[in-house]
C-alpha atoms as a PDB file:
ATOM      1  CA  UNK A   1       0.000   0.000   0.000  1.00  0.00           C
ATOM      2  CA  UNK A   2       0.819   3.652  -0.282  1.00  0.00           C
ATOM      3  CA  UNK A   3       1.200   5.334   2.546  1.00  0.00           C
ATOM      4  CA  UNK A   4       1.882   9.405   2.982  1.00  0.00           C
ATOM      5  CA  UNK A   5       3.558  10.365   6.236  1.00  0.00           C
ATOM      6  CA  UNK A   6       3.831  13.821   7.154  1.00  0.00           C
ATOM      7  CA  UNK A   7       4.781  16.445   9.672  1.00  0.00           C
ATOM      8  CA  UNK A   8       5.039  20.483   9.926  1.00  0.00           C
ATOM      9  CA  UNK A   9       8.848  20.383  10.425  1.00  0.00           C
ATOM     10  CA  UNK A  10      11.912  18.740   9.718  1.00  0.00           C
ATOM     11  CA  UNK A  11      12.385  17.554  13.029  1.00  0.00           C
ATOM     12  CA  UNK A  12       8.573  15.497  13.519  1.00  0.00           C
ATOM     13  CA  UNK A  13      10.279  13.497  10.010  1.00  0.00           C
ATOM     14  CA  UNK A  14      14.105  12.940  11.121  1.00  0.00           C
ATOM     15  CA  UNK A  15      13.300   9.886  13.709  1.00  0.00           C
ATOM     16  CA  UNK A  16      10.656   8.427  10.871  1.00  0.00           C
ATOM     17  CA  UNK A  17      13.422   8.321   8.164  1.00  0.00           C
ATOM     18  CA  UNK A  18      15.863   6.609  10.382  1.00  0.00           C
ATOM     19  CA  UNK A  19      13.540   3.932  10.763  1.00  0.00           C
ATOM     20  CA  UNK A  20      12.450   2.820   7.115  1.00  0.00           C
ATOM     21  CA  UNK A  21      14.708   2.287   4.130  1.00  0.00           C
ATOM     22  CA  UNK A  22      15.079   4.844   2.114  1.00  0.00           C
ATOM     23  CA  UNK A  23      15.356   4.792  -1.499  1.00  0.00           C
ATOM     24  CA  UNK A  24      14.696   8.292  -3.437  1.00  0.00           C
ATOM     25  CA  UNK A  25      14.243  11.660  -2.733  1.00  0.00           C
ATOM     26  CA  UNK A  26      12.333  14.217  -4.944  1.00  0.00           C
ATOM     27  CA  UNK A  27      12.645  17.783  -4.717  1.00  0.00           C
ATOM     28  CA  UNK A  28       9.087  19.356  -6.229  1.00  0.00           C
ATOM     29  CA  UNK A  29       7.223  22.300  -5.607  1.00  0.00           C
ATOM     30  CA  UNK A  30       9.764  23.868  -3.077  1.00  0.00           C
ATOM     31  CA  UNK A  31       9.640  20.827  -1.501  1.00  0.00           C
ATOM     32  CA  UNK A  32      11.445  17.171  -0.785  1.00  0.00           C
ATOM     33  CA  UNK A  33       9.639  14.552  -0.632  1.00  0.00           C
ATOM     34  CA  UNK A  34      11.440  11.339   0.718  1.00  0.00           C
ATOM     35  CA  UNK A  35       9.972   7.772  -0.865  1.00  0.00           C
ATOM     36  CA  UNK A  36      10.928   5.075   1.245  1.00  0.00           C
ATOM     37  CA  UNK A  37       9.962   1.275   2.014  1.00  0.00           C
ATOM     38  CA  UNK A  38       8.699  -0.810   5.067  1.00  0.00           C
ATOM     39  CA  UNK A  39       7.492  -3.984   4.950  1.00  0.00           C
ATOM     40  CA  UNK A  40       5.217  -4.491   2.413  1.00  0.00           C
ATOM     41  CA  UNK A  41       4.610  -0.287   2.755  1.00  0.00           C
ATOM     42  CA  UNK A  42       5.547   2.266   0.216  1.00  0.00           C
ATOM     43  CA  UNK A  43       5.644   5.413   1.952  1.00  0.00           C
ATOM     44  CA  UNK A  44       6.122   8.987   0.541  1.00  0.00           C
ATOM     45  CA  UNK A  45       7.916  11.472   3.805  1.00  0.00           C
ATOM     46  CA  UNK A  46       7.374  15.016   4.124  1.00  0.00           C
ATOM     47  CA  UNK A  47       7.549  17.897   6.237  1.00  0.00           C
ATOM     48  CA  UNK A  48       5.265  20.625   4.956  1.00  0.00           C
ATOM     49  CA  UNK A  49       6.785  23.761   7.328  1.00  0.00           C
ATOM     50  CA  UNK A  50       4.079  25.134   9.124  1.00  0.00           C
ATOM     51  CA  UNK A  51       0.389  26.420   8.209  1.00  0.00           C
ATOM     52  CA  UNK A  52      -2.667  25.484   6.403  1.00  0.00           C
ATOM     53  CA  UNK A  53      -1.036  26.665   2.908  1.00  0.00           C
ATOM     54  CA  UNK A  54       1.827  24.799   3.000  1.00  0.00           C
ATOM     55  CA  UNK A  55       0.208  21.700   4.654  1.00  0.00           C
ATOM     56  CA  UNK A  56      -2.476  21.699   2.140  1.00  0.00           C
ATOM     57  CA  UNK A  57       0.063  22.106  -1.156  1.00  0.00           C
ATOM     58  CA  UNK A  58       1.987  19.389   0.313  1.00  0.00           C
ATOM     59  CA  UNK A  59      -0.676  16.944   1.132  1.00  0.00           C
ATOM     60  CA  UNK A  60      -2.583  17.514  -1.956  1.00  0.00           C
ATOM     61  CA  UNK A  61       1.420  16.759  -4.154  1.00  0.00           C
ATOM     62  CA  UNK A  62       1.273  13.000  -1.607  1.00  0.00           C
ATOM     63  CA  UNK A  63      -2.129  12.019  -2.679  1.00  0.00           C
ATOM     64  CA  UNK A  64      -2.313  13.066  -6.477  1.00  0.00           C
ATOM     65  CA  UNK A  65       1.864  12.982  -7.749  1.00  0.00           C
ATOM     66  CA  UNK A  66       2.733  10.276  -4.998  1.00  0.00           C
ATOM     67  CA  UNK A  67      -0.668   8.372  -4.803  1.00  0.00           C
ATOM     68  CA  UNK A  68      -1.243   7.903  -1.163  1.00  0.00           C
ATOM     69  CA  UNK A  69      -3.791   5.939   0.039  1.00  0.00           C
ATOM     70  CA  UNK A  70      -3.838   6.619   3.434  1.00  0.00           C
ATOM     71  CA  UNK A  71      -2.011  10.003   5.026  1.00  0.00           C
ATOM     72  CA  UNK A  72      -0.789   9.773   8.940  1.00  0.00           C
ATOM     73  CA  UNK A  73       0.018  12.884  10.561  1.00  0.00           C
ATOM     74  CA  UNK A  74       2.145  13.337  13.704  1.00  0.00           C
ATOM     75  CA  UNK A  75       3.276  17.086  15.349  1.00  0.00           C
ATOM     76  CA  UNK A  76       2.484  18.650  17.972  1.00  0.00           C
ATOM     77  CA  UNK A  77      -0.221  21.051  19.772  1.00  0.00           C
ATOM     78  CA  UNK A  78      -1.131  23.398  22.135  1.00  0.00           C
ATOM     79  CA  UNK A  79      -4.261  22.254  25.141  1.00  0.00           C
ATOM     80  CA  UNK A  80      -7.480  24.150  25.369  1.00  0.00           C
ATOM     81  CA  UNK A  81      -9.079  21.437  27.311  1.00  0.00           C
ATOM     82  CA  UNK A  82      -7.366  21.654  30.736  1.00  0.00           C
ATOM     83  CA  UNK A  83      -7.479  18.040  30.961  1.00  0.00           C
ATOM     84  CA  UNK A  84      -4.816  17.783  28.652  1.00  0.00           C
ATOM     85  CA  UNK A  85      -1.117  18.078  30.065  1.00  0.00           C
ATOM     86  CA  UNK A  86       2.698  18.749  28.226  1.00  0.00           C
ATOM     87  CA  UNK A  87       3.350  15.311  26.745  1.00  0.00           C
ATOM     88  CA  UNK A  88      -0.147  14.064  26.526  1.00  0.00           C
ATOM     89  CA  UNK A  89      -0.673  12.179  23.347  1.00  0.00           C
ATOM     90  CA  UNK A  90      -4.404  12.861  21.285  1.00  0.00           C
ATOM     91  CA  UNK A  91      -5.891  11.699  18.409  1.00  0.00           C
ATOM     92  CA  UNK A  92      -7.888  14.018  16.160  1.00  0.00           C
ATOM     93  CA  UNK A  93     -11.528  12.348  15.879  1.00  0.00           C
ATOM     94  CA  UNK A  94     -12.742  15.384  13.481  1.00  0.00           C
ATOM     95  CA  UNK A  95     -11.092  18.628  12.868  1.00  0.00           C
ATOM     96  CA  UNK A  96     -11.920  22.120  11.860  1.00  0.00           C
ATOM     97  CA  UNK A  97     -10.883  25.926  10.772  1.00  0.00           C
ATOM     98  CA  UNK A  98     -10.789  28.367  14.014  1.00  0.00           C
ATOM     99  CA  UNK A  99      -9.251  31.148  11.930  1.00  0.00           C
ATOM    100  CA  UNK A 100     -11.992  30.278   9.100  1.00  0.00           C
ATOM    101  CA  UNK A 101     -14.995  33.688   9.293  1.00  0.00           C
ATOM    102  CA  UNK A 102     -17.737  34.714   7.290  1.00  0.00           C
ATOM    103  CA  UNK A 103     -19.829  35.145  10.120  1.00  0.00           C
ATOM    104  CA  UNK A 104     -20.813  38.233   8.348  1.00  0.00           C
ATOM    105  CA  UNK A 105     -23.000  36.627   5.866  1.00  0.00           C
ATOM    106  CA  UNK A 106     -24.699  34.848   8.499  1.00  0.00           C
ATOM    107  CA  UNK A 107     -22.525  31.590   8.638  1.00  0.00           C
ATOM    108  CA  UNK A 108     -21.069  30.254  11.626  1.00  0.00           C
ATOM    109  CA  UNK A 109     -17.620  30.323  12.445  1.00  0.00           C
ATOM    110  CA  UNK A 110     -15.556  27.595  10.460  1.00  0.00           C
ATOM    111  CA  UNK A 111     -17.838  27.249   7.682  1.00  0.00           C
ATOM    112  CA  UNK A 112     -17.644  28.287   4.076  1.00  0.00           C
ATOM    113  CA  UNK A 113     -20.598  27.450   0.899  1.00  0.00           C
ATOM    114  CA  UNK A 114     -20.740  23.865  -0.202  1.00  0.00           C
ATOM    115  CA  UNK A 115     -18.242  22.867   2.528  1.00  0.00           C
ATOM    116  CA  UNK A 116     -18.555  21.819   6.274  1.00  0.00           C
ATOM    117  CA  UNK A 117     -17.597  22.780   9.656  1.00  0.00           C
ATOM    118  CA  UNK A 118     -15.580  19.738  10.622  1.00  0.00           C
ATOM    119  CA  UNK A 119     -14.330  17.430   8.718  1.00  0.00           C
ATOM    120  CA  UNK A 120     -13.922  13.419  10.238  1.00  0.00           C
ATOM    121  CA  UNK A 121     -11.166  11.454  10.876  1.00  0.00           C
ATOM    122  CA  UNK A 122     -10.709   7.650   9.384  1.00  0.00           C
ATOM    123  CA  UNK A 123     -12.132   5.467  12.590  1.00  0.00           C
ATOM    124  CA  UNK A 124     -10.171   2.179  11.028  1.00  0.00           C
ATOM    125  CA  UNK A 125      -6.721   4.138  11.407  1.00  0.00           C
ATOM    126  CA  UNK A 126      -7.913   5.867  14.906  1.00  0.00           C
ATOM    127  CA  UNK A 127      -8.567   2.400  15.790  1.00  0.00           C
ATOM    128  CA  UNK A 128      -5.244   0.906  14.910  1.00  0.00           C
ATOM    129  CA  UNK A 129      -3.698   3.428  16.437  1.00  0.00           C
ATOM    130  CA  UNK A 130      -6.094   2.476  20.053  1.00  0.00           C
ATOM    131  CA  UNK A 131      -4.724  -0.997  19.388  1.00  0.00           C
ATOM    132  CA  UNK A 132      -1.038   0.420  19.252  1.00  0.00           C
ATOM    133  CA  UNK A 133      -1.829   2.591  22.468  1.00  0.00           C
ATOM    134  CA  UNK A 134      -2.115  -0.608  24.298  1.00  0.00           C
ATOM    135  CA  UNK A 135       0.435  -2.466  22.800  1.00  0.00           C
ATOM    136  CA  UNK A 136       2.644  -0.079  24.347  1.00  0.00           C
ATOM    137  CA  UNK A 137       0.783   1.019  27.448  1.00  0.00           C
ATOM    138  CA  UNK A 138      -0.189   4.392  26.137  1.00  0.00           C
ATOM    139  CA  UNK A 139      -2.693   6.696  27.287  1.00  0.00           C
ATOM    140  CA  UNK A 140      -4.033   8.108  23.920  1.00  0.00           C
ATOM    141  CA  UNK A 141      -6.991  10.326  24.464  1.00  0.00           C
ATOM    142  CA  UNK A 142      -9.078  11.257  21.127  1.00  0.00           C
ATOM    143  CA  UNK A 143     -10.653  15.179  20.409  1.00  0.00           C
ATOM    144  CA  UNK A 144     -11.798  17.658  18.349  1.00  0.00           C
ATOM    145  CA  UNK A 145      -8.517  19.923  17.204  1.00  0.00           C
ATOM    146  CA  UNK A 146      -9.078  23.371  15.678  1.00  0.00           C
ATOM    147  CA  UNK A 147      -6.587  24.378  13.243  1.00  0.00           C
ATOM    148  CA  UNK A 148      -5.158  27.944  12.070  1.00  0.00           C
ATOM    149  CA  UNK A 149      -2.628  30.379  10.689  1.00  0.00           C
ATOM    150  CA  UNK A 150      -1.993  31.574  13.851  1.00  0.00           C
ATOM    151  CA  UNK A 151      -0.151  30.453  17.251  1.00  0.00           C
ATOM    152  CA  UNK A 152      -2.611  31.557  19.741  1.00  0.00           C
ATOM    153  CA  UNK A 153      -0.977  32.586  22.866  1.00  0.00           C
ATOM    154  CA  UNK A 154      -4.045  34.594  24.766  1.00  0.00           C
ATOM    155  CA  UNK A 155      -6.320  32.778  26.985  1.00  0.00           C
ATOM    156  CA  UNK A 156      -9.793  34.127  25.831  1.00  0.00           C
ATOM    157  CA  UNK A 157      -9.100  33.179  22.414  1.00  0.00           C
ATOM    158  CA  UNK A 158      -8.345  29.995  23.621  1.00  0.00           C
ATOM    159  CA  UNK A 159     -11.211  30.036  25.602  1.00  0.00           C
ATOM    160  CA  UNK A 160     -13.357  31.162  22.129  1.00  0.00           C
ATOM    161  CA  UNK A 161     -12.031  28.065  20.226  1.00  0.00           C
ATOM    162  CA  UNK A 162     -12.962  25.715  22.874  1.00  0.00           C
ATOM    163  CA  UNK A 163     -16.245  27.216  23.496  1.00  0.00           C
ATOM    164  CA  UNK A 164     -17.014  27.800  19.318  1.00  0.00           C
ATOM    165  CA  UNK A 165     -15.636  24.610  18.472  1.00  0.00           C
ATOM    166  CA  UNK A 166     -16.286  22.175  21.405  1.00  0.00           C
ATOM    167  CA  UNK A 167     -12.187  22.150  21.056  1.00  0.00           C
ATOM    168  CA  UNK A 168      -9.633  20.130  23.206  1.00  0.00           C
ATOM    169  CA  UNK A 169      -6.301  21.027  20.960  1.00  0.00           C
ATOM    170  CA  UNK A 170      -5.034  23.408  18.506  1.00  0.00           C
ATOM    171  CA  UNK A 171      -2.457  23.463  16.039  1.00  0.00           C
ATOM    172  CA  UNK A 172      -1.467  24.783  12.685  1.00  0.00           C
ATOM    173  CA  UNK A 173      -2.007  22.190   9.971  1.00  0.00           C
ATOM    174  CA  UNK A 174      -4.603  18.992  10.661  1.00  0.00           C
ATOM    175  CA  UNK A 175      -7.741  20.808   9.427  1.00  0.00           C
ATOM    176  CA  UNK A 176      -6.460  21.783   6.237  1.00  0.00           C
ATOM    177  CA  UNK A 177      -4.915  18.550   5.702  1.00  0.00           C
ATOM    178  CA  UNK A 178      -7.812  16.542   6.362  1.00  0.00           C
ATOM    179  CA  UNK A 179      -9.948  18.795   4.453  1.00  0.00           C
ATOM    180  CA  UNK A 180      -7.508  17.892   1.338  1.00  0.00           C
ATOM    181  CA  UNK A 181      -7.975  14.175   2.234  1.00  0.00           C
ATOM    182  CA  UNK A 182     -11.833  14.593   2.311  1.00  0.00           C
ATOM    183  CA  UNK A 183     -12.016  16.191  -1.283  1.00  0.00           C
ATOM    184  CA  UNK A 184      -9.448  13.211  -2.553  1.00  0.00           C
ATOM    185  CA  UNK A 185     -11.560  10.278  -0.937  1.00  0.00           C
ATOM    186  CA  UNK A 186      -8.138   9.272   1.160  1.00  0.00           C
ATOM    187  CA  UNK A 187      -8.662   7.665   4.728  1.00  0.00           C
ATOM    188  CA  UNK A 188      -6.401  10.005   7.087  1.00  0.00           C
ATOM    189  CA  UNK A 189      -5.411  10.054  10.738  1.00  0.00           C
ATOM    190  CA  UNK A 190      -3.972  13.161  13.175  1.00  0.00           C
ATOM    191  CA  UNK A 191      -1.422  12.212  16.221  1.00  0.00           C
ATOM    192  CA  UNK A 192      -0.360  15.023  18.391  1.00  0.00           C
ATOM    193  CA  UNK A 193       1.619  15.742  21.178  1.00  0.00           C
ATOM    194  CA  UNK A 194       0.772  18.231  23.520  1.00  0.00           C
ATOM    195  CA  UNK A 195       3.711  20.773  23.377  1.00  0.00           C
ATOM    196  CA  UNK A 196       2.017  23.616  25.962  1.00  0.00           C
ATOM    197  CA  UNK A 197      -0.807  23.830  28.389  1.00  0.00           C
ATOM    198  CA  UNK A 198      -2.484  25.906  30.846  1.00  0.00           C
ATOM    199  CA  UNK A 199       0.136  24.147  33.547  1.00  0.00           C
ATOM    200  CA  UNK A 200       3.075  24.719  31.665  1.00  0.00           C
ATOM    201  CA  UNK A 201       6.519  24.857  34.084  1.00  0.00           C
ATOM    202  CA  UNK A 202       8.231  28.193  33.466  1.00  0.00           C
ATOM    203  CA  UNK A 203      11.328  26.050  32.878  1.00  0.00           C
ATOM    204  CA  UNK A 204       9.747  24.128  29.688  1.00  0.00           C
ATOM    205  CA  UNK A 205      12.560  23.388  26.617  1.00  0.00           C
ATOM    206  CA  UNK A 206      10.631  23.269  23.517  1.00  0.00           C
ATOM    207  CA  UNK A 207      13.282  22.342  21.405  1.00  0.00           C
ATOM    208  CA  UNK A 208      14.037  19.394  24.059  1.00  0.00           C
ATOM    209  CA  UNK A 209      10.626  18.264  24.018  1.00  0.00           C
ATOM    210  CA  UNK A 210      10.198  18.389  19.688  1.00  0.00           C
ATOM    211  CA  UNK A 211      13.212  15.517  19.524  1.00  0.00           C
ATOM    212  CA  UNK A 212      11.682  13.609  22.709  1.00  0.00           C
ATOM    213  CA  UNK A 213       7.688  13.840  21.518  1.00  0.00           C
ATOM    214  CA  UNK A 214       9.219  13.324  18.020  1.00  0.00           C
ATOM    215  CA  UNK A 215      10.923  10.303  18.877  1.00  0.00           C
ATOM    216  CA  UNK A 216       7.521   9.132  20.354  1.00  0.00           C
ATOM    217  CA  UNK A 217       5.447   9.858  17.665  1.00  0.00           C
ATOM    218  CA  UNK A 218       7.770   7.712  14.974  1.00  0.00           C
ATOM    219  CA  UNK A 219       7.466   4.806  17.468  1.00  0.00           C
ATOM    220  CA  UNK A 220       3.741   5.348  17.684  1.00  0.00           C
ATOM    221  CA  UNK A 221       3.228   5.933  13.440  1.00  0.00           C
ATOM    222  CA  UNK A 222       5.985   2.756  12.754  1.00  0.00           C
ATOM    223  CA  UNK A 223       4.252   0.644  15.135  1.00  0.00           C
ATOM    224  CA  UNK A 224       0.954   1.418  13.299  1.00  0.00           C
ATOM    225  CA  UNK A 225       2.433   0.304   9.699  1.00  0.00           C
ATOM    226  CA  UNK A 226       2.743  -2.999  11.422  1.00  0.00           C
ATOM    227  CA  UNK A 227      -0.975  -3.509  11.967  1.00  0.00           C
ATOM    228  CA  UNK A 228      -2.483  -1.194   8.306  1.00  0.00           C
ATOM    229  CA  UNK A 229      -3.768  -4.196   6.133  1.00  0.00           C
ATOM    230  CA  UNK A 230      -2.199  -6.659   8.046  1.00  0.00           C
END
């Protein structure tokens, strides 16, 4: 099978590469895309850099250049639900726009003509990756994530996003690559780590935790090759 695996940034790829054989990489639309092997798995590896544009354009090049089947995506992403804590892994069960307005016209936030709110998650890959949770005595919790162009560092417009959206996470890229996936027909799945929170320690390394939840999160995705069409 075809698989597309993809992060925001170089580092949520680096660990995933080390761990499948690599055989070609393309350079294409300002972009590299890495085509690799495992198992029976062909797999096309990319980092996007961050945002709904560039996550978008890249997704769309997996699925129609590289002919994904299925697309897994793995970074990480800031709590709104205060339940969630710094190195908390969640699973996107549906995702949607935050940034996304034309409440003007009398629509409700997140929602444009002839498109949706929210757009859902493949439950076969959320439950492989349940299965894979246990298999290595993970607690994975599954949410809504709201996705936009914007790192939102004030609390009542974190507070708006989980109140608008019924949100637990929110991040930079999932929505608009799901929303890619939808229009293609493409089963996808959204892994994230929780990077910040409302208990953050003053003393929290960012950069330390990217290589540690990165590490994680290749584990996790490799692990779930294993069990796709098994």
């Amino acid at each position: 099978m075809n698989i597309a695996i993809m992060g925001a940034m170089v580092e949520e790829i680096t660990p995933i590469l080390e761990r499948v054989t690599l055989k070609e990489t393309i350079e294409y639309a300002k972009n590299k895309y890495y085509l690799a092997s495992y198992k029976q798995h062909n797999l096309v590896i990319a980092y996007s850099k961050i945002g709904k544009v560039h996550s978008a354009l890249t997704a769309s090049i997996m699925l129609e250049k590289f002919k994904a089947e299925k697309l897994l995506f793995s970074g990480v992403a800031g709590a709104i639900n205060e339940q969630l804590h710094i190195g908390d892994l969640i699973i996107a069960t549906k995702l949607c726009q935050h940034d996304l307005d034309i409440s003007a016209f009398g629509h409700p936030y997140g929602y444009v003509p002839e498109s949706k709110i929210y757009v859902e998650t493949s439950s076969t890959l959320n439950n492989i990756a349940k299965k894979v949770a246990d298999k290595l005595n993970i607690n994975l919790l599954e949410g809504i994530i709201a996705t936009g162009d914007q790192f939102i560092n004030d609390t009542q417009k974190k507070q708006w996003i989980k109140d608008t959206f019924n949100a637990d996470a929110i991040e930079m890229e999932g929505a608009s690559v799901g929303f890619v996936c939808d229009a293609f027909g493409v089963e996808f799945f959204v892994l994230r780590a929780i990077s910040d929170s409302a208990d953050m320690d003053a003393g929290f390394d960012f950069d330390k935790f990217l290589e540690t939840s990165a590490q994680n999160s290749a584990d996790f995705l490799i692990k779930m090759l294993d069990y796709i069409d098994e």
